[in-house]
N, C-alpha and C. Protein backbone atom coordinates (compact mmCIF):
# COMPACT_ATOMS: atom_id res chain seq x y z
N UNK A 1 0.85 -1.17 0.00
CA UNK A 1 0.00 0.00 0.00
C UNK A 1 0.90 1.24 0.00
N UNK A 2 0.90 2.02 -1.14
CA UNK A 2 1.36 3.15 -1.00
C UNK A 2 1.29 4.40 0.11
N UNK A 3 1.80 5.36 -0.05
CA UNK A 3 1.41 6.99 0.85
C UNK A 3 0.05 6.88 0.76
N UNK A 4 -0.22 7.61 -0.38
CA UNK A 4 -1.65 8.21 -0.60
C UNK A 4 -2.56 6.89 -0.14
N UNK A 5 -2.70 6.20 -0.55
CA UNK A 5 -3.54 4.82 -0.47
C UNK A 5 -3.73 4.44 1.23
N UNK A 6 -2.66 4.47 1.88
CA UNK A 6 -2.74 4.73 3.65
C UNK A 6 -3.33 6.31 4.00
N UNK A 7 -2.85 6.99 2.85
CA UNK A 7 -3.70 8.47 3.80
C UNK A 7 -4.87 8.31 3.73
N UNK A 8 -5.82 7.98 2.55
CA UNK A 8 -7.00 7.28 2.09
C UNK A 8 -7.64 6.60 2.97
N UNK A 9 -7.00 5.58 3.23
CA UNK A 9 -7.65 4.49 4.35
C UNK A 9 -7.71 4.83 5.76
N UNK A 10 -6.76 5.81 6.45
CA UNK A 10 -6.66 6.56 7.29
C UNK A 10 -7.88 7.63 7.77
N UNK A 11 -8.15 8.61 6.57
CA UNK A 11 -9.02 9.32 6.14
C UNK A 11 -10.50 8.55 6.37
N UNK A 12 -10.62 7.60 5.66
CA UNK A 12 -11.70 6.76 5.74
C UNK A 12 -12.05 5.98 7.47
N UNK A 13 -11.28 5.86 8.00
CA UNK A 13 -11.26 5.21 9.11
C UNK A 13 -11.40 5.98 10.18
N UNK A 14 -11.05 7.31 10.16
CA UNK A 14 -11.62 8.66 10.70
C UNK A 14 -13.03 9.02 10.80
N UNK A 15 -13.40 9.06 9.26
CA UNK A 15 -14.71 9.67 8.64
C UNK A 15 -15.80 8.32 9.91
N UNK A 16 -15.13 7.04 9.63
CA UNK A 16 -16.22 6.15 9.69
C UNK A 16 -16.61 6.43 11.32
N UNK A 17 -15.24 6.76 11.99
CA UNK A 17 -15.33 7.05 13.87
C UNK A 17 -16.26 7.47 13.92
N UNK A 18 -16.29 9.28 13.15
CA UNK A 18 -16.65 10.15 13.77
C UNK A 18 -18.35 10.04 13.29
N UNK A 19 -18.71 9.18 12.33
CA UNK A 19 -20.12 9.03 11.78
C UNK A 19 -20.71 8.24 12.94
N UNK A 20 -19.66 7.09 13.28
CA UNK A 20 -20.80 5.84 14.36
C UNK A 20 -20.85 7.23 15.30
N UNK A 21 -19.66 8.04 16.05
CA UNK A 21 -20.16 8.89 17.02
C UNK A 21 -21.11 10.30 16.84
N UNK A 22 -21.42 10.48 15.48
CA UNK A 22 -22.04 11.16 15.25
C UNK A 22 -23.82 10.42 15.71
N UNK A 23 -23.66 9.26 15.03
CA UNK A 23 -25.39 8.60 15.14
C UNK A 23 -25.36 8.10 16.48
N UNK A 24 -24.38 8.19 17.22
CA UNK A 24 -24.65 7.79 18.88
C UNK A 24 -25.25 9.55 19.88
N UNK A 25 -24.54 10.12 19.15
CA UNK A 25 -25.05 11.56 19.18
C UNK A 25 -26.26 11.63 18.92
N UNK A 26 -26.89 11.59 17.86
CA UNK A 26 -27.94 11.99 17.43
C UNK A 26 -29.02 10.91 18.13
N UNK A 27 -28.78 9.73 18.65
CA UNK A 27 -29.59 8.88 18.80
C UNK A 27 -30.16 9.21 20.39
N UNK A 28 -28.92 10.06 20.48
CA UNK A 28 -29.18 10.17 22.21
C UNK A 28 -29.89 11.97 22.61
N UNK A 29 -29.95 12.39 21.25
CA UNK A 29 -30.21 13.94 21.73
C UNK A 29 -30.86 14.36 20.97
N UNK A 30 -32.37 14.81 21.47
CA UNK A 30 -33.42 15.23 20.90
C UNK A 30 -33.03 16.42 20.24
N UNK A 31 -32.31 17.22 20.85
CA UNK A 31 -31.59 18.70 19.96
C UNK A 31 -31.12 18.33 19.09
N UNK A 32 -30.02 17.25 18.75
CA UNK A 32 -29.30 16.91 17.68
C UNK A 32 -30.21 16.10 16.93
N UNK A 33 -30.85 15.48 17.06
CA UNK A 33 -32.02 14.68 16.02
C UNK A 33 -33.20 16.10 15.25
N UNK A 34 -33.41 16.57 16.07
CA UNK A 34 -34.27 18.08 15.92
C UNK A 34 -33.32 18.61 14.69
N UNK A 35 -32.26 19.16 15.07
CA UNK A 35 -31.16 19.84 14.08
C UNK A 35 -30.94 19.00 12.82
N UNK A 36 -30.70 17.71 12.56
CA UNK A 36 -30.29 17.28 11.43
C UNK A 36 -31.79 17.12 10.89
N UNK A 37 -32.46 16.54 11.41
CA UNK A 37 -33.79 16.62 10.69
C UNK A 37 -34.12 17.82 9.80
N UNK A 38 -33.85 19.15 10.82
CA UNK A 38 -34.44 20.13 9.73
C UNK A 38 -33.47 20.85 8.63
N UNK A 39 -31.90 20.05 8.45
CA UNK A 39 -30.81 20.05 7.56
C UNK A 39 -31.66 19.11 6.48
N UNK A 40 -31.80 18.16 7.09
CA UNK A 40 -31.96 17.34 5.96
C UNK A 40 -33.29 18.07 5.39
N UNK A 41 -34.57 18.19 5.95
CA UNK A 41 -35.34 18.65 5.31
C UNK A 41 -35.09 19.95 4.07
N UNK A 42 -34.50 20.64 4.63
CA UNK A 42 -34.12 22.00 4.34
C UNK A 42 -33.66 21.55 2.66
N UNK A 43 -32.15 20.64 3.08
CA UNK A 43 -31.46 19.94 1.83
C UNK A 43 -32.41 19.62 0.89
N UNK A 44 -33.37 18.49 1.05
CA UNK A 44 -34.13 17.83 0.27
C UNK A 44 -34.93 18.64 -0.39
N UNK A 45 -35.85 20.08 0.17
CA UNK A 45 -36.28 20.89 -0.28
C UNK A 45 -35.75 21.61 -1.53
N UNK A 46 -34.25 21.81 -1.24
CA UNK A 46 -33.73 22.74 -1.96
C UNK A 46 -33.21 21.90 -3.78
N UNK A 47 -33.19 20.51 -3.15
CA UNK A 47 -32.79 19.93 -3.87
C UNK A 47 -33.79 19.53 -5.64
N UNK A 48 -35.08 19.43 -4.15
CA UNK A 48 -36.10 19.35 -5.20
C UNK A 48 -36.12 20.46 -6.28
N UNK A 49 -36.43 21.97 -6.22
CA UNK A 49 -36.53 22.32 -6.74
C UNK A 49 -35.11 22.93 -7.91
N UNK A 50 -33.73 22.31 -7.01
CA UNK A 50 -32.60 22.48 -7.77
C UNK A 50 -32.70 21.73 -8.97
N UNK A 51 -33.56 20.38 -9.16
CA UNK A 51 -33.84 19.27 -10.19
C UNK A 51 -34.56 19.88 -10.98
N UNK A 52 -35.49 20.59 -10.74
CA UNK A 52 -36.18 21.82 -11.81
C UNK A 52 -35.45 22.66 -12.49
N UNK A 53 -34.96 23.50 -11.63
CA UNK A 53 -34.26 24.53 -12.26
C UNK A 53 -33.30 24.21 -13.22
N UNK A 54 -32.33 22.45 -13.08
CA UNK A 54 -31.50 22.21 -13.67
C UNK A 54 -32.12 21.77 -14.69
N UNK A 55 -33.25 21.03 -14.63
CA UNK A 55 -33.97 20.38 -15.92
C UNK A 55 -34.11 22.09 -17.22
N UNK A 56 -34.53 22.47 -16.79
CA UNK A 56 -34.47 23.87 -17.57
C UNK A 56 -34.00 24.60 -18.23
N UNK A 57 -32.71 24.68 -17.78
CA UNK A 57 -31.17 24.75 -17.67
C UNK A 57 -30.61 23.76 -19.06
N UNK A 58 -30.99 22.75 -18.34
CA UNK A 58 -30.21 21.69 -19.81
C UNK A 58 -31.21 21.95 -20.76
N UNK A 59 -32.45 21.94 -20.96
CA UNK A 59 -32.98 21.98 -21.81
C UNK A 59 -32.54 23.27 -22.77
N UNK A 60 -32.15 24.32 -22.01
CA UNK A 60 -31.54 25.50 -22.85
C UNK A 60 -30.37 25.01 -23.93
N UNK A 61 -29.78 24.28 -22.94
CA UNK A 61 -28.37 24.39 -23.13
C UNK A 61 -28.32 23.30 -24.31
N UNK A 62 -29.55 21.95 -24.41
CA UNK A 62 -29.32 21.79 -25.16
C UNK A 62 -29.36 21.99 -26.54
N UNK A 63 -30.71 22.95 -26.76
CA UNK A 63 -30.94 23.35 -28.11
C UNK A 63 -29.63 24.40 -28.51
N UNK A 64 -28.65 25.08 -27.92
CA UNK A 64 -27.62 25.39 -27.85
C UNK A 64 -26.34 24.68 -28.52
N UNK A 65 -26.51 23.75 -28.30
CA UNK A 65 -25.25 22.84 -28.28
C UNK A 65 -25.45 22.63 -29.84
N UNK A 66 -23.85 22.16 -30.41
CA UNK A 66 -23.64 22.10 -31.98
C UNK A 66 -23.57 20.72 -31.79
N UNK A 67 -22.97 19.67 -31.58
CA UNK A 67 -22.32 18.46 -31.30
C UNK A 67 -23.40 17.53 -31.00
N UNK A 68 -23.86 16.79 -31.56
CA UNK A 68 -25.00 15.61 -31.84
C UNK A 68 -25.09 14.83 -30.49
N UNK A 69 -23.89 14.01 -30.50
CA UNK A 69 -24.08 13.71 -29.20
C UNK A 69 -23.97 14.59 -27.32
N UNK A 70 -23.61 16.03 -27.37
CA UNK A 70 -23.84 16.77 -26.69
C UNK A 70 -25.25 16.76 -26.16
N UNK A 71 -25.91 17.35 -27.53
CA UNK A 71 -27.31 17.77 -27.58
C UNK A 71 -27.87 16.18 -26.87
N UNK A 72 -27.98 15.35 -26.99
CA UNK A 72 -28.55 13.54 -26.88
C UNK A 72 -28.39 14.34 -24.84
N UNK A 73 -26.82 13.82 -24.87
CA UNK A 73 -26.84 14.03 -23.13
C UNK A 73 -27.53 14.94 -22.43
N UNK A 74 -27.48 16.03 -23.41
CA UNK A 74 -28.56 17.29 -22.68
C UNK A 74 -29.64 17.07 -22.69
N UNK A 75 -30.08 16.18 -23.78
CA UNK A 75 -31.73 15.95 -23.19
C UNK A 75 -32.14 14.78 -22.63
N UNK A 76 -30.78 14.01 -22.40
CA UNK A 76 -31.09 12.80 -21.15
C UNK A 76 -31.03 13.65 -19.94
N UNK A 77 -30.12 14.86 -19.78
CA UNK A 77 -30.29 15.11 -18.60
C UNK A 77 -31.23 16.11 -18.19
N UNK A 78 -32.13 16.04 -19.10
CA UNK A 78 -33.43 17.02 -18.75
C UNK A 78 -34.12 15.62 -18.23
N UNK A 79 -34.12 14.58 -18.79
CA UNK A 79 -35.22 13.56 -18.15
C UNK A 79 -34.42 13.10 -16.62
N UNK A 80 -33.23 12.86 -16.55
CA UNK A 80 -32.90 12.39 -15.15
C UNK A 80 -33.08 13.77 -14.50
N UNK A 81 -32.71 14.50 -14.67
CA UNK A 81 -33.44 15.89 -13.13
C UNK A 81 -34.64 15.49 -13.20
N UNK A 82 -35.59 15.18 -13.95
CA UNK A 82 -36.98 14.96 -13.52
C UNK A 82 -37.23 13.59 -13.13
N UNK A 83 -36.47 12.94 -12.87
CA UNK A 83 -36.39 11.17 -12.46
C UNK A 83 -36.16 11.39 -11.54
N UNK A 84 -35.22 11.68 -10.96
CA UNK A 84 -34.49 12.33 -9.78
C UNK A 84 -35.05 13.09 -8.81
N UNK A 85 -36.16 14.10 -9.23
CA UNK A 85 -36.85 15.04 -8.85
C UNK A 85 -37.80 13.59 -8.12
N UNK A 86 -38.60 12.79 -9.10
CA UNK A 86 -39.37 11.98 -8.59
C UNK A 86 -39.25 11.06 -7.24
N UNK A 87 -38.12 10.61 -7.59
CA UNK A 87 -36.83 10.18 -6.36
C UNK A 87 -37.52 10.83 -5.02
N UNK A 88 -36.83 12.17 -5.28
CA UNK A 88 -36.94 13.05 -3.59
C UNK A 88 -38.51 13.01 -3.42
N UNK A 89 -39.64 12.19 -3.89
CA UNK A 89 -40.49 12.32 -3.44
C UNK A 89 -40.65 11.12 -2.92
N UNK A 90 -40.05 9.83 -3.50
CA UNK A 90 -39.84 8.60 -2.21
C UNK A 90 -39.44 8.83 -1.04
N UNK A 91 -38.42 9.51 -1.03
CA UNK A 91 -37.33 10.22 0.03
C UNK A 91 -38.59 10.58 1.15
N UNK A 92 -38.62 11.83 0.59
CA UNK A 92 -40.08 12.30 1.74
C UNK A 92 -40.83 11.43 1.73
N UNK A 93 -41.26 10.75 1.07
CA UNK A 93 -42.28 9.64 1.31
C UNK A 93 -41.73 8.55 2.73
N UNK A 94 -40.44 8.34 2.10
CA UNK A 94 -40.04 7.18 3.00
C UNK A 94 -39.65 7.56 4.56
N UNK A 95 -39.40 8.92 4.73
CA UNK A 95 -38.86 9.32 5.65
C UNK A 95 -40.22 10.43 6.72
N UNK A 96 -40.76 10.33 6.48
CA UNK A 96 -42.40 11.28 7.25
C UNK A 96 -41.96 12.62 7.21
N UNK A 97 -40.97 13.35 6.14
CA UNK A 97 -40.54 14.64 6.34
C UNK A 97 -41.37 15.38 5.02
N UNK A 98 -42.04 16.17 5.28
CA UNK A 98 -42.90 16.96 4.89
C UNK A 98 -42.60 17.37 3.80
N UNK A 99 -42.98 17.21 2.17
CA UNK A 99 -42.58 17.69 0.35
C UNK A 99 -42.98 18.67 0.74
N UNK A 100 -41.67 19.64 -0.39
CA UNK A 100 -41.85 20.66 -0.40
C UNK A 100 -40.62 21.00 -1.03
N UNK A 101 -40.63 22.36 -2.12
CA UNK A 101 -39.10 22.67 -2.47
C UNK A 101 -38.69 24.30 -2.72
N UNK A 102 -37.87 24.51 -2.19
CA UNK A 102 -37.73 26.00 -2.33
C UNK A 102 -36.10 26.46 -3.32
N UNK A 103 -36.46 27.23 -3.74
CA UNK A 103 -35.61 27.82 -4.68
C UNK A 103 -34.43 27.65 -4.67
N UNK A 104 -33.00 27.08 -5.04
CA UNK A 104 -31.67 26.70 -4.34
C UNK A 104 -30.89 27.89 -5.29
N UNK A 105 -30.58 28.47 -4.57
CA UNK A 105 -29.84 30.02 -4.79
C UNK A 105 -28.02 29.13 -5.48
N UNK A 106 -27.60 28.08 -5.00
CA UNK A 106 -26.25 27.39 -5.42
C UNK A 106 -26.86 27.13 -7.08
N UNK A 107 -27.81 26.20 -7.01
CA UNK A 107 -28.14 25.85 -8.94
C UNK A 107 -28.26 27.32 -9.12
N UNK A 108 -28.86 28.31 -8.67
CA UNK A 108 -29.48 29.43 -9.39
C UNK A 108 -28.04 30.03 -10.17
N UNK A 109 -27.17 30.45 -9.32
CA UNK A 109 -25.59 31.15 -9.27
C UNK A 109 -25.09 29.89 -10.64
N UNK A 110 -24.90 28.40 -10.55
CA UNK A 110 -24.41 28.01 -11.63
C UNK A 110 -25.01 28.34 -12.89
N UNK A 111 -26.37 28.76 -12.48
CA UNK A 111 -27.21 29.11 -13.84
C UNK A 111 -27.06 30.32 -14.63
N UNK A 112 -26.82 31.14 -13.42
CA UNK A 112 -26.43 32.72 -14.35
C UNK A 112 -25.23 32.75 -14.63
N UNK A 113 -24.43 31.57 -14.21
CA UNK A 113 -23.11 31.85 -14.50
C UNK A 113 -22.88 31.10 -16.22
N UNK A 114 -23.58 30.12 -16.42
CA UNK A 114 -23.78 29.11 -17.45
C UNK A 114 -24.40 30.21 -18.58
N UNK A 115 -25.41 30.68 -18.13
CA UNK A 115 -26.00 31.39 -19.31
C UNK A 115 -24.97 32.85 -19.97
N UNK A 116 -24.42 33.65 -18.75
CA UNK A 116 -23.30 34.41 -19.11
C UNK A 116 -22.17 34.11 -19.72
N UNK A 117 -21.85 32.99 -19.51
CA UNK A 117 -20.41 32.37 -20.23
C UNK A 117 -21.42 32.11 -21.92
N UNK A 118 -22.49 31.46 -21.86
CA UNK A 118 -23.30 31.03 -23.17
C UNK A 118 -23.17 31.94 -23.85
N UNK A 119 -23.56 33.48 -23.54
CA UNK A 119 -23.79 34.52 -24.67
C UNK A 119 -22.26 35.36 -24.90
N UNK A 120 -21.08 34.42 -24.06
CA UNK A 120 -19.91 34.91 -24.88
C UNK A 120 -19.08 33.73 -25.99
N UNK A 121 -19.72 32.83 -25.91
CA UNK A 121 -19.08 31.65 -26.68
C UNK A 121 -20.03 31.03 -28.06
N UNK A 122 -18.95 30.69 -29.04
CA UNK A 122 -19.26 30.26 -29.76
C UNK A 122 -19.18 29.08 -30.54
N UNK A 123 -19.41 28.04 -31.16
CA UNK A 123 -18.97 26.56 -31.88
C UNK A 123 -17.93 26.03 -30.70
N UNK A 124 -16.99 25.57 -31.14
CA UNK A 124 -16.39 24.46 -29.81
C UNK A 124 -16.32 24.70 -28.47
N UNK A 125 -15.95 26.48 -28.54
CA UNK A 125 -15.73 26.86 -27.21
C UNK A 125 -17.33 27.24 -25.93
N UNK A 126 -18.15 27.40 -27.32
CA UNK A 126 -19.77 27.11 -26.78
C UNK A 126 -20.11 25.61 -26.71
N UNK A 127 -19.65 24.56 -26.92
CA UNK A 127 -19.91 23.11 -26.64
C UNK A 127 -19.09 22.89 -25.26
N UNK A 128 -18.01 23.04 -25.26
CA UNK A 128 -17.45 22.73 -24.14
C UNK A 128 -17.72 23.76 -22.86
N UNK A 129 -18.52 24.76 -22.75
CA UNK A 129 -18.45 25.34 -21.83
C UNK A 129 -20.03 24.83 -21.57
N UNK A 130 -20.90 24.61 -22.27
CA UNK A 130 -21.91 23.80 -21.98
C UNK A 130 -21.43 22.46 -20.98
N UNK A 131 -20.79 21.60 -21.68
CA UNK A 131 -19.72 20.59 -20.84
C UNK A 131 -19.98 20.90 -19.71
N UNK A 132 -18.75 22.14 -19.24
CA UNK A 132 -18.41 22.51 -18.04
C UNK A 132 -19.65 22.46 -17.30
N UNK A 133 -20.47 23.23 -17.40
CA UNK A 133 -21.61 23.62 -16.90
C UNK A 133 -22.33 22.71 -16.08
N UNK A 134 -22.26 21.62 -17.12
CA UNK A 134 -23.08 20.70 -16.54
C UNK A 134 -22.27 19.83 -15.69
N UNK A 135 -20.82 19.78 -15.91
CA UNK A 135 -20.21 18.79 -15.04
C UNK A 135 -20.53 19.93 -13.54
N UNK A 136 -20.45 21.37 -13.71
CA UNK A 136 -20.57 22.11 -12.62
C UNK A 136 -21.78 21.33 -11.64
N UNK A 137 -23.12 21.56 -12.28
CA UNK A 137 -23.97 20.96 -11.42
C UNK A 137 -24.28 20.01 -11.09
N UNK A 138 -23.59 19.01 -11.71
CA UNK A 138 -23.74 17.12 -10.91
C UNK A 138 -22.86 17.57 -10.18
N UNK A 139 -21.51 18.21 -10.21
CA UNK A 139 -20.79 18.34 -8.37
C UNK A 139 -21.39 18.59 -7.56
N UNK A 140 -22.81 19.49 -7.63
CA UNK A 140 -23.05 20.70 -6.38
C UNK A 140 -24.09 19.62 -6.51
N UNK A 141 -24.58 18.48 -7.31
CA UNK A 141 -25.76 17.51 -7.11
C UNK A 141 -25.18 16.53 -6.08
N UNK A 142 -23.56 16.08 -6.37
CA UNK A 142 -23.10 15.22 -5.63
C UNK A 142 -22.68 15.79 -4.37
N UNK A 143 -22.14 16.84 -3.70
CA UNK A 143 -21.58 17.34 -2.66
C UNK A 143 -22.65 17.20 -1.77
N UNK A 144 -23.81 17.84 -2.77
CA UNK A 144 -25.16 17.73 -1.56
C UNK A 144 -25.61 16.72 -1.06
N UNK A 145 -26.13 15.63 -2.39
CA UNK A 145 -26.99 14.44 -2.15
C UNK A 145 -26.10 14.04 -1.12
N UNK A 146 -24.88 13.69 -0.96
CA UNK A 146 -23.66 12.94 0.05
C UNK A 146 -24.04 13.38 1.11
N UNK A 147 -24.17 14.95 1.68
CA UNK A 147 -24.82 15.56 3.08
C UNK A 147 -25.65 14.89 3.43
N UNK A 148 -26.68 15.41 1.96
CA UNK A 148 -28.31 14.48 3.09
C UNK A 148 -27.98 12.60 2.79
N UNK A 149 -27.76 12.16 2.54
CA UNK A 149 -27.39 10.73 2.75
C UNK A 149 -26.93 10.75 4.00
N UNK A 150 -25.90 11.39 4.59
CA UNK A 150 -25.05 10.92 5.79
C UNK A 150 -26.35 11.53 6.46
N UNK A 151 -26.98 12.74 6.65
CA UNK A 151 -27.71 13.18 7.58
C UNK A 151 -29.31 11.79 7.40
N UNK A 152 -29.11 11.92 6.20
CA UNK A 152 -30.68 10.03 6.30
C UNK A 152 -30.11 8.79 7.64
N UNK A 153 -28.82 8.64 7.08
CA UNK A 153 -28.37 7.30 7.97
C UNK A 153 -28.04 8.30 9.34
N UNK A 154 -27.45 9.36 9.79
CA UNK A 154 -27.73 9.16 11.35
C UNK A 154 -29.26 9.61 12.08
N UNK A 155 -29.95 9.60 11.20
CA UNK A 155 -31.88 9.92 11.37
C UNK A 155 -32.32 8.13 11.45
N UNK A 156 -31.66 7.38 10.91
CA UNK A 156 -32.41 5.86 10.47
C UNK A 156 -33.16 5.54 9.14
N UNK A 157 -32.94 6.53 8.47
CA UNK A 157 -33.32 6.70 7.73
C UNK A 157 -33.16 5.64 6.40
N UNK A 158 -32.88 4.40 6.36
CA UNK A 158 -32.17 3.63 5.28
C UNK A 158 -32.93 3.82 3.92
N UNK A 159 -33.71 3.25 3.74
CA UNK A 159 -34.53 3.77 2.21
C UNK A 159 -34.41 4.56 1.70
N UNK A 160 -34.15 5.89 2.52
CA UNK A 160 -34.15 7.38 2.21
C UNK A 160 -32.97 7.22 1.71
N UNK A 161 -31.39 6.86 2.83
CA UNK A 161 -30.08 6.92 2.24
C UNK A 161 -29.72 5.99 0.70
N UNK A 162 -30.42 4.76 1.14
CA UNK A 162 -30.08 4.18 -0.41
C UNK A 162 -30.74 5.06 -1.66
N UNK A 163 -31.84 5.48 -1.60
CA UNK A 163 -32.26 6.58 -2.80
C UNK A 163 -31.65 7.42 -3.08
N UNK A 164 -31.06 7.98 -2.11
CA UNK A 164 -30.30 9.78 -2.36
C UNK A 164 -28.85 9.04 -2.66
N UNK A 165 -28.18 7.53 -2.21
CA UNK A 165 -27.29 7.24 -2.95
C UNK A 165 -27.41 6.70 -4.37
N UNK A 166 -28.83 6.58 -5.12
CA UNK A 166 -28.79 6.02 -5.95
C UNK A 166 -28.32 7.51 -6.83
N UNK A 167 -28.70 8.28 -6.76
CA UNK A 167 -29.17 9.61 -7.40
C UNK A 167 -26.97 10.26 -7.39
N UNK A 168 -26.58 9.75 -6.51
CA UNK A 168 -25.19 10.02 -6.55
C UNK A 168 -24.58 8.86 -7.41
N UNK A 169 -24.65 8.04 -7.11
CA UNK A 169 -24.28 7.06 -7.98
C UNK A 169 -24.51 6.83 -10.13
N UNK A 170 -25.83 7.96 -10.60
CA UNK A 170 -26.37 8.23 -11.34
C UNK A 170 -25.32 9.79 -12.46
N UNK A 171 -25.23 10.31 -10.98
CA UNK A 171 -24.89 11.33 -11.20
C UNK A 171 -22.74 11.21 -11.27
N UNK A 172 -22.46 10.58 -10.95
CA UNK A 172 -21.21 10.27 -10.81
C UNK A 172 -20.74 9.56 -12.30
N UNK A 173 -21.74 9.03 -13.29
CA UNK A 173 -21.50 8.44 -14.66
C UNK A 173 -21.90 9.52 -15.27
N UNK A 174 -22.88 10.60 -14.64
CA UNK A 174 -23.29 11.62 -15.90
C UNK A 174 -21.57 12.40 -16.02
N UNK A 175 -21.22 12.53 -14.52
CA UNK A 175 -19.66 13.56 -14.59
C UNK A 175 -18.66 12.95 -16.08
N UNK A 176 -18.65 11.56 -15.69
CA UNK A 176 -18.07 10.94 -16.14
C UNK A 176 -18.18 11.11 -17.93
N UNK A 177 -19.26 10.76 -17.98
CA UNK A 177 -20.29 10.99 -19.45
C UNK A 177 -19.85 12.16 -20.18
N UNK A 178 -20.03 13.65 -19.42
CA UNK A 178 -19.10 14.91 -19.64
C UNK A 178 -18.08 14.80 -20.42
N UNK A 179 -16.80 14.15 -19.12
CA UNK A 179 -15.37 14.13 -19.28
C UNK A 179 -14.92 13.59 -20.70
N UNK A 180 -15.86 12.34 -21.21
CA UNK A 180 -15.63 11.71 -22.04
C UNK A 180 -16.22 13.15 -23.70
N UNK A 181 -17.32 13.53 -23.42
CA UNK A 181 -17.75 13.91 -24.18
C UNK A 181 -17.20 15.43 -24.61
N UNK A 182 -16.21 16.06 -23.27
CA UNK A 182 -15.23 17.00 -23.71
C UNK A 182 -14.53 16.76 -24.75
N UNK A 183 -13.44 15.42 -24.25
CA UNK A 183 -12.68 14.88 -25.54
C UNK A 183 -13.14 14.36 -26.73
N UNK A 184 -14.38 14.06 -26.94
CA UNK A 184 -14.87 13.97 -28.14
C UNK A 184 -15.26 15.24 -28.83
N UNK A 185 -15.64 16.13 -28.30
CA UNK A 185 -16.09 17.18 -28.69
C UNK A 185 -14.89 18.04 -29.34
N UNK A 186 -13.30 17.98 -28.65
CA UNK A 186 -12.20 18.82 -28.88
C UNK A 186 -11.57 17.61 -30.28
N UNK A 187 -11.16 16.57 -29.99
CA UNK A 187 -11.23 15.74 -31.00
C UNK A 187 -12.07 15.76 -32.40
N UNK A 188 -13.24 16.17 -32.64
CA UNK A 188 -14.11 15.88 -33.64
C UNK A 188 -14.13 17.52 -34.25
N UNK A 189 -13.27 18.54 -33.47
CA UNK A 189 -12.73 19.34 -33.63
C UNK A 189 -11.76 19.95 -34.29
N UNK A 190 -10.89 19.19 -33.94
CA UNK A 190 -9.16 18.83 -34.39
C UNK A 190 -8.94 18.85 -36.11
């Protein structure tokens, strides 16, 4: 086992401490069960309607896009934000926490930032900044969903956590999907 590969496992073996003592925490303190509850709610809220806003978003972006298979991913990923969207309603379903979604000011900021970069770019450098864009918001999809997952499992939440990990797990091939489709895009370029 290398450096990094022990800092890794190290890292991991930390994370895992401080989670069992986190859900021994929470299991034992109505304040701390109170508090993550209304994180997670809060999250899930914001999330919901972040799956909107992003569905919207791609849909712009894809009639935008020059690159055949660009345009394809952009309008798969208008249907998974709305798959996804459906998702967080198992979530609340599974978990007795009250639907509902309020405006997420983080998608909003990638959005004006996406559409401002849009009306300065043009042919490749307007395909790939589309790219960017979207790899932007599966991060801020993945950073989050990961929160409320950890905040599902120290609630008890299991159904809830396996869903919001499915939705990371989904979203971790779209990044991927991107990366690949940069280099095709600069390639078919060339």
């Amino acid at each position: 086992m290398n450096q990094l590969e022990k800092l890794a496992a190290k890292g991991l073996e930390v994370v895992g401490a401080h989670q069992r003592g986190a859900a021994l925490a929470v299991a034992d303190s109505d304040l701390a069960r109170a508090a993550v509850r209304q994180l997670l709610t809060r999250g899930l809220h914001h999330l919901s309607a972040a799956h909107h806003q992003g569905a919207g978003q791609a849909a712009r972006n894809r009639d935008l896009a020059t690159n055949t298979d660009l345009r394809e991913t952009l309008q798969q990923g208008v249907e998974a934000n709305l798959n996804q969207a459906l998702r967080l309603e198992k979530v609340f379903a599974s978990t007795g926490l009250p639907p509902g979604a309020a405006p997420d000011q983080a998608m909003q900021g990638i959005i004006d930032d996406n559409q401002a970069a849009n009306a300065e770019a043009t042919g490749l450098a307007l395909d790939l900044q589309l790219v960017s864009s979207g790899q932007l918001a599966a991060y801020l999809y993945i950073s989050t969903y990961g929160t409320l997952r950890s905040y599902a499992q120290l609630l008890g939440f299991g159904e809830a956590a396996d869903l919001l990990q499915q939705t990371i797990d989904e979203t971790l091939l779209v990044d991927a999907n991107f990366t690949r489709l940069a280099h095709q895009v600069i390639i078919a370029a060339a």
